[in-house]
Protein backbone atom coordinates (compact mmCIF):
# COMPACT_ATOMS: atom_id res chain seq x y z
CA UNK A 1 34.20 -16.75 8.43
CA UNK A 2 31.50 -19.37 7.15
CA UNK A 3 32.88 -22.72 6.35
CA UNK A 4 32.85 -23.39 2.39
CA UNK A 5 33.00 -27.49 2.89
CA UNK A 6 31.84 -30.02 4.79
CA UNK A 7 34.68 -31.09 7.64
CA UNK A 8 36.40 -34.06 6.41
CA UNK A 9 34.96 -37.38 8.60
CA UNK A 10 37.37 -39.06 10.77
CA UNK A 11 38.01 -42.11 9.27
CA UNK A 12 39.66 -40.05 6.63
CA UNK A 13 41.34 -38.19 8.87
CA UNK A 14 42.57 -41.46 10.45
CA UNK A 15 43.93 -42.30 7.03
CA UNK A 16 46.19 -39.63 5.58
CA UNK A 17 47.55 -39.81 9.82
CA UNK A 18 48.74 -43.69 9.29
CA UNK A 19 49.83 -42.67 5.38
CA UNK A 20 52.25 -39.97 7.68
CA UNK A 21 53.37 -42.26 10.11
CA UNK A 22 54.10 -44.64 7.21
CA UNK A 23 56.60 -42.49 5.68
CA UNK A 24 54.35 -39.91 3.47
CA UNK A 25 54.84 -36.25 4.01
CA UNK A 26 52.03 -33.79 3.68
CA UNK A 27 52.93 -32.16 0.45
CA UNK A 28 52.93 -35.32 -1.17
CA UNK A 29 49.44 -36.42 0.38
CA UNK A 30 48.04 -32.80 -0.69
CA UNK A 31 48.97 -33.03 -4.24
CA UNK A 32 47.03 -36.75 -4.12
CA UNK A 33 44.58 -36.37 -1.92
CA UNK A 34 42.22 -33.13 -1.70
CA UNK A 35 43.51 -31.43 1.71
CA UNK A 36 46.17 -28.63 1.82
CA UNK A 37 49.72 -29.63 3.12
CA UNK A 38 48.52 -27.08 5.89
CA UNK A 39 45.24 -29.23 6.86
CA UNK A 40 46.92 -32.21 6.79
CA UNK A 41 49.83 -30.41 9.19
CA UNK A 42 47.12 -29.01 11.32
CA UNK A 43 45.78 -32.29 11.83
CA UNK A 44 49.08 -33.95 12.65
CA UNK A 45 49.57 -31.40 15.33
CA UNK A 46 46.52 -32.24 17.02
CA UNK A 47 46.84 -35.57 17.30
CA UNK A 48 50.07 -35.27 18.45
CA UNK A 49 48.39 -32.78 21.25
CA UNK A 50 45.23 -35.36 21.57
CA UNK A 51 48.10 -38.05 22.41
CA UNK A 52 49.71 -35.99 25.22
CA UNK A 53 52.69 -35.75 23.17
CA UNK A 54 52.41 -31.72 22.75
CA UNK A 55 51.33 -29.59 25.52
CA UNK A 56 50.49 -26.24 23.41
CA UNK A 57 46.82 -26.10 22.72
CA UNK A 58 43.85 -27.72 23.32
CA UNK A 59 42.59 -31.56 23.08
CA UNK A 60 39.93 -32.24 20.61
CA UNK A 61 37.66 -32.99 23.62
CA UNK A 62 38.64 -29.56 25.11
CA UNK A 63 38.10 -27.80 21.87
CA UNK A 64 33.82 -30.06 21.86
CA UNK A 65 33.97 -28.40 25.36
CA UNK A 66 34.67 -24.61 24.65
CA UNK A 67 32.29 -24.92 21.52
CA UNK A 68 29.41 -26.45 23.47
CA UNK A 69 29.85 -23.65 26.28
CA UNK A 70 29.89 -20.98 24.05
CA UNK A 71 26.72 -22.24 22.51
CA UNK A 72 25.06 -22.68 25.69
CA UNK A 73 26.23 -19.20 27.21
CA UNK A 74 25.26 -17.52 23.51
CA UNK A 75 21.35 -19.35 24.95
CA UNK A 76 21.56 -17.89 28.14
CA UNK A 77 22.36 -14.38 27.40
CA UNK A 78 19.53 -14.53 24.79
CA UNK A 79 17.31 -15.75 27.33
CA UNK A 80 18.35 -13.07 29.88
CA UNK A 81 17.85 -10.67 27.28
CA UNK A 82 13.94 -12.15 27.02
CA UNK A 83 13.31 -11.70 30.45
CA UNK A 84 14.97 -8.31 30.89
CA UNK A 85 12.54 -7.05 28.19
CA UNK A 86 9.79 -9.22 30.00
CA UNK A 87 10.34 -7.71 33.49
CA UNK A 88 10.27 -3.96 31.68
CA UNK A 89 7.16 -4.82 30.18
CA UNK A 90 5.41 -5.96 33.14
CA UNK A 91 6.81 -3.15 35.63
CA UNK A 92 5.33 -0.55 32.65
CA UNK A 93 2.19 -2.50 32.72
CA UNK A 94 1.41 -2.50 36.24
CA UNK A 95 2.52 1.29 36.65
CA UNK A 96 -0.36 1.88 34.32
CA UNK A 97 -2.85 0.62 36.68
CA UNK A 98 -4.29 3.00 39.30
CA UNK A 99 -3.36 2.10 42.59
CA UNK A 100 -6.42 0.65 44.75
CA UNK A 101 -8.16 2.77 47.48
CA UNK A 102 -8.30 1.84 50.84
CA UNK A 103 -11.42 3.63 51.80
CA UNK A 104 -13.69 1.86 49.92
């Protein structure tokens, strides 16, 4: 499912976080600010998991990870994929070619 907005940047983030530990709850920062009571939820759980304080999911840095090593395994396969084709090619090719005679 494409994203339909840009993520919010972190500073911003940071912000609506301190307005929650200050007292605000996350309906009343949705109805001022533009995230969903849900967003703003979601990101309270994570930094509560990001500050060792939950234990059920992953760290931000653990989430970077997974992304970065599904992008680099989504390269590799392609590139297998290349050289499979590559190998086929070349193994047709060099059936094509009559075998040389020794008694020349």
């Amino acid at each position: 499912m494409p994203r339909t907005r840009q993520p919010y940047p972190p500073e911003f983030r940071e912000q609506i976080l301190e307005l929650v530990q200050a007292g605000r709850t996350p309906n009343e920062l949705a109805q001022e600010f533009e995230p969903s009571a849900e967003t703003i939820r979601n990101w309270i759980k994570q930094a509560a998991i990001d500050a060792g304080q939950r234990h059920d999911g992953p760290t931000s840095d653990e989430k970077q990870e997974l992304a970065r090593l599904r992008k680099e395994n989504k390269q590799l396969r392609l590139e297998r994929e290349i050289l499979a084709k590559a190998a086929a090619w070349f193994a047709r090719e060099t059936d094509a070619v009559p075998p040389k005679s020794s008694s020349s």
